[in-house]
N, C-alpha and C. Protein backbone atom coordinates (compact mmCIF):
# COMPACT_ATOMS: atom_id res chain seq x y z
N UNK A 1 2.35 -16.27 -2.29
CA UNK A 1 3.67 -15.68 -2.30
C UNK A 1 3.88 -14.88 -1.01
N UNK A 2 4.67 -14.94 -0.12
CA UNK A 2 5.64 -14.38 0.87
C UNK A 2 5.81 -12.47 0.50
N UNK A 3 5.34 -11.84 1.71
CA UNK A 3 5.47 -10.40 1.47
C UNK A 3 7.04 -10.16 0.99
N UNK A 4 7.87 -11.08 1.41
CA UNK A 4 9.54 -10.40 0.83
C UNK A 4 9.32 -10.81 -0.60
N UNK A 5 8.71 -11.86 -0.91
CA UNK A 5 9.14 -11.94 -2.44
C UNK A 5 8.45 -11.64 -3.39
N UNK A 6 7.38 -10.50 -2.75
CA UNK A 6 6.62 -9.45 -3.37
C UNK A 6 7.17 -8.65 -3.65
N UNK A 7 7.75 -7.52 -2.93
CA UNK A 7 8.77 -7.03 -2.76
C UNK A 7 9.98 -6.99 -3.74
N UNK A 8 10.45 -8.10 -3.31
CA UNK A 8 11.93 -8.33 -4.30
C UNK A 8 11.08 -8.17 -5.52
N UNK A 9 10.49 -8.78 -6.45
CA UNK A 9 9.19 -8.64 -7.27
C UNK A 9 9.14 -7.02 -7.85
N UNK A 10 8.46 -6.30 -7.27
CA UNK A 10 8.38 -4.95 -7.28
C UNK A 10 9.74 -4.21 -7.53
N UNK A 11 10.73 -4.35 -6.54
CA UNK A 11 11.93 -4.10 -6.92
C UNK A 11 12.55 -4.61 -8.20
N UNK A 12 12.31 -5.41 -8.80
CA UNK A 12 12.61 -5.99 -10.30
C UNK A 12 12.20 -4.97 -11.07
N UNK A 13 11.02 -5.29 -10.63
CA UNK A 13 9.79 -4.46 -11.99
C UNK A 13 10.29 -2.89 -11.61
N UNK A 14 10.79 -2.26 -11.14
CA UNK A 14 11.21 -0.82 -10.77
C UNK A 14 12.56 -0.83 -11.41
N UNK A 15 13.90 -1.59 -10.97
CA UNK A 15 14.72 -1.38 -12.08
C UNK A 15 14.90 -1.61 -13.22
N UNK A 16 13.89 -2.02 -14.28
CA UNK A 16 13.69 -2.09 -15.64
C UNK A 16 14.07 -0.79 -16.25
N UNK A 17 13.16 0.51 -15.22
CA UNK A 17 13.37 1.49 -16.03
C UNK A 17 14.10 2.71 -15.67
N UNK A 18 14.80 3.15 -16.44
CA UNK A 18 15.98 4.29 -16.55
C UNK A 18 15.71 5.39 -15.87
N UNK A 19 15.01 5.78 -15.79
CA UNK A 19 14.41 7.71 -14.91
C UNK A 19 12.82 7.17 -14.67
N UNK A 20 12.87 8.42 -13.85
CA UNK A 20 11.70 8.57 -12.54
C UNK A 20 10.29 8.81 -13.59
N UNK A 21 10.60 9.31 -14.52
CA UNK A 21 9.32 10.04 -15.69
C UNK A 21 8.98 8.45 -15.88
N UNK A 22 9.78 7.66 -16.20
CA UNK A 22 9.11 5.64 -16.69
C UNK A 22 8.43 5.10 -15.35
N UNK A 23 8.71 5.46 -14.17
CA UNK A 23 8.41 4.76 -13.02
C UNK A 23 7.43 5.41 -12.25
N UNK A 24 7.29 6.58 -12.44
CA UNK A 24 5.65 7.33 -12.24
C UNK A 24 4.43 6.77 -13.49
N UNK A 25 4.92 6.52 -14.57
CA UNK A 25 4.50 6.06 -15.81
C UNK A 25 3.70 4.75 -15.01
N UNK A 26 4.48 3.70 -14.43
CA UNK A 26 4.31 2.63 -14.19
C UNK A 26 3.45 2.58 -12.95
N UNK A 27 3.87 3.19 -12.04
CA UNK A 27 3.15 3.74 -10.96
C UNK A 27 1.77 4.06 -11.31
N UNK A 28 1.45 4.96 -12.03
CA UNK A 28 0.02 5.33 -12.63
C UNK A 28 -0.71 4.22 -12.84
N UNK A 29 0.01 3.20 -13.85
CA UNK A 29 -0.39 1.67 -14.44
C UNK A 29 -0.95 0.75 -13.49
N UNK A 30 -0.25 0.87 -12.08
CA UNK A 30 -0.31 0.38 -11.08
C UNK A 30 -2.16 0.92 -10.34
N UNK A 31 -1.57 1.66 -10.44
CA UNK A 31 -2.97 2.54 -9.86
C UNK A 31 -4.21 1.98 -10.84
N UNK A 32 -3.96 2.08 -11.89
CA UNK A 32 -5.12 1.43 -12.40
C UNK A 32 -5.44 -0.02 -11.99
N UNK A 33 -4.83 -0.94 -12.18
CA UNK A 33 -4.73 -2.11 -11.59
C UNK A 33 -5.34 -2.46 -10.31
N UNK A 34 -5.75 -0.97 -9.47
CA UNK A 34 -5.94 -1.30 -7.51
C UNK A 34 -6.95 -2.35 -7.55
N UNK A 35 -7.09 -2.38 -6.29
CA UNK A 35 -8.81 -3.77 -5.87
C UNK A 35 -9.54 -2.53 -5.51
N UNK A 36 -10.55 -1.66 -6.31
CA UNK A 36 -11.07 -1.11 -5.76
C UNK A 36 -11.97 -1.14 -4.68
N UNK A 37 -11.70 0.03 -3.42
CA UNK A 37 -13.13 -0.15 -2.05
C UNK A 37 -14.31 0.22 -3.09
N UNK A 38 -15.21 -0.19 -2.29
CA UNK A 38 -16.59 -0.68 -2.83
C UNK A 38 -17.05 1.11 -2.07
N UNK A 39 -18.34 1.73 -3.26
CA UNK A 39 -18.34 2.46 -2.49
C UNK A 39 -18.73 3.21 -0.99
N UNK A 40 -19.79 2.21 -0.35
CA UNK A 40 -19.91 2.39 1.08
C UNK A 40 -18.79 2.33 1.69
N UNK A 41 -17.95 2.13 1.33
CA UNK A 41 -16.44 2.11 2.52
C UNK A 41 -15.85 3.21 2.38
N UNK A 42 -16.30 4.05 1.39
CA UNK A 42 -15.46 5.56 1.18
C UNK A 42 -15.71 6.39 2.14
N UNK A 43 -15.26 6.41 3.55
CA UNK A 43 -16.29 6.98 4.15
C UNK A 43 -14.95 7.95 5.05
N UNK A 44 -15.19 8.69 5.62
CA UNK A 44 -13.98 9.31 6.81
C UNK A 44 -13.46 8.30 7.76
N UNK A 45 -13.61 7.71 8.18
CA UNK A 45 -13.57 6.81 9.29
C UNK A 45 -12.18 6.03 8.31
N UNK A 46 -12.37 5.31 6.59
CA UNK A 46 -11.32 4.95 6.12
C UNK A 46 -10.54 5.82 5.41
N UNK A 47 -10.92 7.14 5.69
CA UNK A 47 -9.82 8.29 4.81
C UNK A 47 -7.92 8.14 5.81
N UNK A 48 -7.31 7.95 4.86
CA UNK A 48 -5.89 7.59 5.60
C UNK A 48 -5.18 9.30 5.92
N UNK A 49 -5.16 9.21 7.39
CA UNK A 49 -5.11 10.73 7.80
C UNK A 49 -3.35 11.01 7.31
N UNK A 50 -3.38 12.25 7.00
CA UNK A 50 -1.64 12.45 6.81
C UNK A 50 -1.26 12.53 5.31
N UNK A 51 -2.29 11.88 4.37
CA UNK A 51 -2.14 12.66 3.34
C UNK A 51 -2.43 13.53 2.69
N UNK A 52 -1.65 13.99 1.52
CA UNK A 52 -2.23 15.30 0.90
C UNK A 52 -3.76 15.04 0.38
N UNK A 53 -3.83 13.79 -0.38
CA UNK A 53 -4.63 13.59 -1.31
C UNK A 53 -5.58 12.83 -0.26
N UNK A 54 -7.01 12.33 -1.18
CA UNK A 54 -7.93 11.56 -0.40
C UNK A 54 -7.37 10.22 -0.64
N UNK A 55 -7.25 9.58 0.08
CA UNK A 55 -6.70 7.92 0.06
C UNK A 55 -8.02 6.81 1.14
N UNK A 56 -8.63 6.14 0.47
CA UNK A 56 -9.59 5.20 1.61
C UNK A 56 -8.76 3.82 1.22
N UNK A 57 -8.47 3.36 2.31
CA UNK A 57 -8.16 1.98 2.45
C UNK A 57 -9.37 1.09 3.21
N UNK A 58 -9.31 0.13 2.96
CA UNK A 58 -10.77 -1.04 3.66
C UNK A 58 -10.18 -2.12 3.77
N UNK A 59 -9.98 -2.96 4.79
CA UNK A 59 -9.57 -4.42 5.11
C UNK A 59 -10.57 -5.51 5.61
N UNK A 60 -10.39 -6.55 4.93
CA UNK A 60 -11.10 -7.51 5.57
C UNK A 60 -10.24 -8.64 5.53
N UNK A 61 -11.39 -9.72 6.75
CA UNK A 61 -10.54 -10.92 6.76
C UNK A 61 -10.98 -11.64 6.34
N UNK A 62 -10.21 -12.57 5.45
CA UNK A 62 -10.83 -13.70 4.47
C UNK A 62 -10.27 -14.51 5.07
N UNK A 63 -11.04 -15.69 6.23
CA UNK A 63 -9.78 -16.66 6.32
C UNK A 63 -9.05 -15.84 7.74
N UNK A 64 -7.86 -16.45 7.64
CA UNK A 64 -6.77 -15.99 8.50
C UNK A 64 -6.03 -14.46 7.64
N UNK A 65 -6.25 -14.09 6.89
CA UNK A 65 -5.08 -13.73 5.93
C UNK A 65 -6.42 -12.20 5.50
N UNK A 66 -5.42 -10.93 5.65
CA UNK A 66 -5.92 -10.09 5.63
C UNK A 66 -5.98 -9.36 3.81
N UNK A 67 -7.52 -8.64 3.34
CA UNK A 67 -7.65 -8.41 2.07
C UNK A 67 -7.45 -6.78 2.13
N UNK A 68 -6.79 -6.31 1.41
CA UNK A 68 -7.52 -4.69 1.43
C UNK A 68 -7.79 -4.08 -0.35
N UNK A 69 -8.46 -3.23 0.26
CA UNK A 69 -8.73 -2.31 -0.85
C UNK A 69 -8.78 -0.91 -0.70
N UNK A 70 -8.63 -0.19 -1.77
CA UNK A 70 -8.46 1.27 -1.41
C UNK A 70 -8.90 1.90 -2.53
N UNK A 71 -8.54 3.35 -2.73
CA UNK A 71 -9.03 4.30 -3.79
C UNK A 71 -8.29 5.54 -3.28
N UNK A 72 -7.77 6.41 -4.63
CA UNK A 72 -7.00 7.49 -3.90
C UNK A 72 -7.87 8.72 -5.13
N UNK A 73 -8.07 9.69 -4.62
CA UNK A 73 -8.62 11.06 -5.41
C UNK A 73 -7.15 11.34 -6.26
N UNK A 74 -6.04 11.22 -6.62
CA UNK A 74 -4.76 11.52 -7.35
C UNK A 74 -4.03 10.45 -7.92
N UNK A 75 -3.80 10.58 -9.12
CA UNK A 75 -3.02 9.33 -10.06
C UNK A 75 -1.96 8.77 -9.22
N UNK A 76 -1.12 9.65 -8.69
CA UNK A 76 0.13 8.66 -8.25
C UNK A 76 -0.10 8.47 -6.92
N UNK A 77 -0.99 8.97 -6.13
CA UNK A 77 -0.92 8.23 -5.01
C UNK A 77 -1.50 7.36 -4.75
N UNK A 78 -2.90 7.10 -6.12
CA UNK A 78 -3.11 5.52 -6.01
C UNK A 78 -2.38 4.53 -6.45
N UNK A 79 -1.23 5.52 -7.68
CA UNK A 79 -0.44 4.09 -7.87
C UNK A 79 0.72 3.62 -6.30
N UNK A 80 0.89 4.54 -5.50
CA UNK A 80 1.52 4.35 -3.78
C UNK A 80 0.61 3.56 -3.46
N UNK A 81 -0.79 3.37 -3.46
CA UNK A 81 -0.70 2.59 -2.40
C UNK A 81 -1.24 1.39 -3.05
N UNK A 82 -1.46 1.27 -4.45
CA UNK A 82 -0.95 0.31 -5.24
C UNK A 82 -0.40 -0.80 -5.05
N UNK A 83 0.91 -0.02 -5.15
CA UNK A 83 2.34 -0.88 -4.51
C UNK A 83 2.14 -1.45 -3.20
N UNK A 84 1.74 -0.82 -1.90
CA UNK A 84 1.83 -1.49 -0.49
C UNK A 84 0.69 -2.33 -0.69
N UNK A 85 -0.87 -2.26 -1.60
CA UNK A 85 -1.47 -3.12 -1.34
C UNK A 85 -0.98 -4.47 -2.07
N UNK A 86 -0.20 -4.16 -2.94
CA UNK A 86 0.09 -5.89 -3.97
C UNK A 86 1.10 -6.25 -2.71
N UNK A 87 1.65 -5.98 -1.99
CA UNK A 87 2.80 -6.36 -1.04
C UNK A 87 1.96 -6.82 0.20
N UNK A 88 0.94 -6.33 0.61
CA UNK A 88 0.50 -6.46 2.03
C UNK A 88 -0.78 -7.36 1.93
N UNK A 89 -1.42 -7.52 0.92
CA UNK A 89 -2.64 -7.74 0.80
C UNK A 89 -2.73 -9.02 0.70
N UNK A 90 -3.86 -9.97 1.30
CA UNK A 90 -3.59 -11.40 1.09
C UNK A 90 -2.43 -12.30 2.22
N UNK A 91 -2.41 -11.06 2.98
CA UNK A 91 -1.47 -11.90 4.08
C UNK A 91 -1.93 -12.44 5.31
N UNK A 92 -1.09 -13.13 6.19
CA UNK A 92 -1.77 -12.41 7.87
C UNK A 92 -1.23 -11.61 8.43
N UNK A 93 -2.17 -11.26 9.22
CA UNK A 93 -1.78 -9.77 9.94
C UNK A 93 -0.60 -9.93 10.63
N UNK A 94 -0.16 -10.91 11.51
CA UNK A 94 1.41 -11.31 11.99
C UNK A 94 2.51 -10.96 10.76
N UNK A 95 2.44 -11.78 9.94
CA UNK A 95 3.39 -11.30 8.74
C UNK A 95 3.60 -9.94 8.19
N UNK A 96 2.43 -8.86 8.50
CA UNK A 96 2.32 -7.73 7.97
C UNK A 96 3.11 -7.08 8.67
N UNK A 97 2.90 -7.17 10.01
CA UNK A 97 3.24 -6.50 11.38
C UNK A 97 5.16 -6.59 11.58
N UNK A 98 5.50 -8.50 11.15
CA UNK A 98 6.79 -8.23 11.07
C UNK A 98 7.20 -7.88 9.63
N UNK A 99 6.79 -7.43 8.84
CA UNK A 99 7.83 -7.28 7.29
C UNK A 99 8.06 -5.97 7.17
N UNK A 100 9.19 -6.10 6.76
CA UNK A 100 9.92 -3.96 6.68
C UNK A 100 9.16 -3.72 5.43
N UNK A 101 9.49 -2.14 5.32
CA UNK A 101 9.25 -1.93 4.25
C UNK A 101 10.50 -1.22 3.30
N UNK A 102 12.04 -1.91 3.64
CA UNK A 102 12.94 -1.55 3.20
C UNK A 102 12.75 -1.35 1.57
N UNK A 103 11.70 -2.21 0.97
CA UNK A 103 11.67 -2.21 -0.36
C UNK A 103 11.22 -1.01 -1.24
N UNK A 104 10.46 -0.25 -0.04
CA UNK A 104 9.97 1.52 -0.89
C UNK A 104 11.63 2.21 -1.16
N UNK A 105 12.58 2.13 -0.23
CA UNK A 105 13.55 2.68 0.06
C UNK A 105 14.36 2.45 -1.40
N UNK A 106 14.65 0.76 -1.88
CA UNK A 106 15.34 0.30 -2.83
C UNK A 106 14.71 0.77 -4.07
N UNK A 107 13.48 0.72 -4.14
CA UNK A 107 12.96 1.34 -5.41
C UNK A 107 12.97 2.98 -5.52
N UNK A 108 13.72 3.51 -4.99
CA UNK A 108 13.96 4.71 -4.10
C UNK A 108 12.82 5.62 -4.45
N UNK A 109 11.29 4.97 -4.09
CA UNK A 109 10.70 5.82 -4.20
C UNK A 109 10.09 7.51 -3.51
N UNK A 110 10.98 7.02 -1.79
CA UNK A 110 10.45 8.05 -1.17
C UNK A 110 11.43 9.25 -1.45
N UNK A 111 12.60 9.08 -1.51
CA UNK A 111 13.23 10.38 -2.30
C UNK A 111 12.82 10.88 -3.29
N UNK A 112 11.78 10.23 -4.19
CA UNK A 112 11.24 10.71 -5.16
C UNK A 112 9.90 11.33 -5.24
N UNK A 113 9.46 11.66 -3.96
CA UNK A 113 8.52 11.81 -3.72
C UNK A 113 8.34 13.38 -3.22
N UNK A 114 7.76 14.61 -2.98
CA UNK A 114 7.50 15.72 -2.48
C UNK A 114 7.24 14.98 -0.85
N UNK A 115 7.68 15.76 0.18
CA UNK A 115 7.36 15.85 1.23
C UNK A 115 6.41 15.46 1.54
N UNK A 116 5.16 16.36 1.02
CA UNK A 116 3.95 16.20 1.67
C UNK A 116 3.41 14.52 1.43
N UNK A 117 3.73 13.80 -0.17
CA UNK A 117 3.33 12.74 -0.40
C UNK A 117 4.11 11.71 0.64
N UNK A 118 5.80 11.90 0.54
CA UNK A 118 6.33 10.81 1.51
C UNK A 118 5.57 10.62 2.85
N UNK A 119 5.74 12.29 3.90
CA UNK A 119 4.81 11.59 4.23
C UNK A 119 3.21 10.99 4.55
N UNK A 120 2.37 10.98 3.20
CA UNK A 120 1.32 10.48 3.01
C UNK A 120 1.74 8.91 2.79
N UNK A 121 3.36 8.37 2.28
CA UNK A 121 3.40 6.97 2.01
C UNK A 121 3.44 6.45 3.61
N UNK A 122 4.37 7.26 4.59
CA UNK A 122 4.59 6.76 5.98
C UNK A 122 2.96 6.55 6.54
N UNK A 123 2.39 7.46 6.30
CA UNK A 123 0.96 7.21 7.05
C UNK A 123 0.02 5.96 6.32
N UNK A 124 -0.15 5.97 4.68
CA UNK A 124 -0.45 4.37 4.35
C UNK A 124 0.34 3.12 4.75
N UNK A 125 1.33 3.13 5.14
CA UNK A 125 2.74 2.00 6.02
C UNK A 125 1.44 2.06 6.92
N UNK A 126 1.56 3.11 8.05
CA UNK A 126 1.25 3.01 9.40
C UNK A 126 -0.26 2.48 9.31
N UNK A 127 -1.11 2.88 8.68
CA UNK A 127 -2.44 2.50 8.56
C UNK A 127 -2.70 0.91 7.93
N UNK A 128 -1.89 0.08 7.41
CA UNK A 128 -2.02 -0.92 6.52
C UNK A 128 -1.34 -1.76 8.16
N UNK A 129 -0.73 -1.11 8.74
CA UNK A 129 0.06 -2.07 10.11
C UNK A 129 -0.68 -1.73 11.22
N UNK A 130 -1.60 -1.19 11.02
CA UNK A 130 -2.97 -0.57 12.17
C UNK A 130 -4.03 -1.91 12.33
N UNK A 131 -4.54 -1.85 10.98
CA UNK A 131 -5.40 -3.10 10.42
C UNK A 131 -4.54 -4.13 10.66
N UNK A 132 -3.66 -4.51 10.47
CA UNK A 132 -3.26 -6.07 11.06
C UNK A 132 -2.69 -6.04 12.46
N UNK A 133 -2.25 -5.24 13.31
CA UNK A 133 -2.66 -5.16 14.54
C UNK A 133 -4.40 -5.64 15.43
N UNK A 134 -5.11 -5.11 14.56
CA UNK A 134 -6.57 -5.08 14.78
C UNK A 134 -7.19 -6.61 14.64
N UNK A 135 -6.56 -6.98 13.49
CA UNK A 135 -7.19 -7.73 12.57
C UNK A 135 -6.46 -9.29 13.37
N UNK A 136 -4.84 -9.28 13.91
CA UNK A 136 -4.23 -10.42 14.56
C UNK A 136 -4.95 -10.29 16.02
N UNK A 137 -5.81 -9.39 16.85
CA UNK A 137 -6.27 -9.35 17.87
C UNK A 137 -7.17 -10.57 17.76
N UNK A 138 -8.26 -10.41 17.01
CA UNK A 138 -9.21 -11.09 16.15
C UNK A 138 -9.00 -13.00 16.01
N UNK A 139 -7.95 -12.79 15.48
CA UNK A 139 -7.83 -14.14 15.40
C UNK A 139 -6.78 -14.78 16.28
N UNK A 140 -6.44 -14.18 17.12
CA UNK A 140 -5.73 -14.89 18.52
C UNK A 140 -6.88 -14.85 19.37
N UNK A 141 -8.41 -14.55 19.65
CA UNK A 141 -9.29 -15.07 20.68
C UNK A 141 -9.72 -15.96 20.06
């Protein structure tokens, strides 16, 4: 499946429900669901700088097409990055690099968010488009 029609996807599954109390609910659900990092990868080097909470993300390449995994020390910000990994994960890094992320916006999650977490979501964006920068170097030699 195509990162937009992940996305659109997610955006479905977000307007099902009526108030923000059902969609943190779901969010949490989400979080359970992650690909958990294994634990040698928990390390500083993958701590995602800029958030409140501890967040490790880990990427690899399977193939052409980039995998990640992560783990967050706080319920809802693993269900955040949750969400960007079912959207980003399994792609190639070219595709990552061009796809917006207009879809946090529609599920209007970053208004719903405290400051400090939004921006902890901008810095998992920026770090998930770090790794496929890295990762498309790689497979263009």
């Amino acid at each position: 499946m195509e990162i937009k029609e992940i996305q659109e996807e997610i955006i479905d599954e977000f307007s099902m429900f009526d108030d923000w109390m059902q969609r943190y609910e779901y969010m949490i659900e989400l979080g359970k669901s992650l690909p958990l990092i294994k634990e040698e990868y928990k390390t500083e080097d993958n701590i995602i700088k800029g958030c409140q909470s501890k967040v490790w993300v880990h990427a690899e390449l399977e193939g052409n097409k980039l995998v990640f995994t992560a783990d967050s020390d706080a319920i809802i910000t693993k269900g955040i990055i949750a969400i960007l990994i079912r959207a980003f994960s399994n792609q190639k890094p070219q595709d990552i690099l061009d796809a917006d992320t207009q879809f946090i916006d529609e599920i209007g999650l970053k208004e719903h968010l405290s400051p400090t977490r939004a921006n902890g979501l901008v810095s998992m964006i920026k770090q998930l488009k770090l790794y496929a920068v890295a990762y498309q170097t790689q497979i263009e030699e």
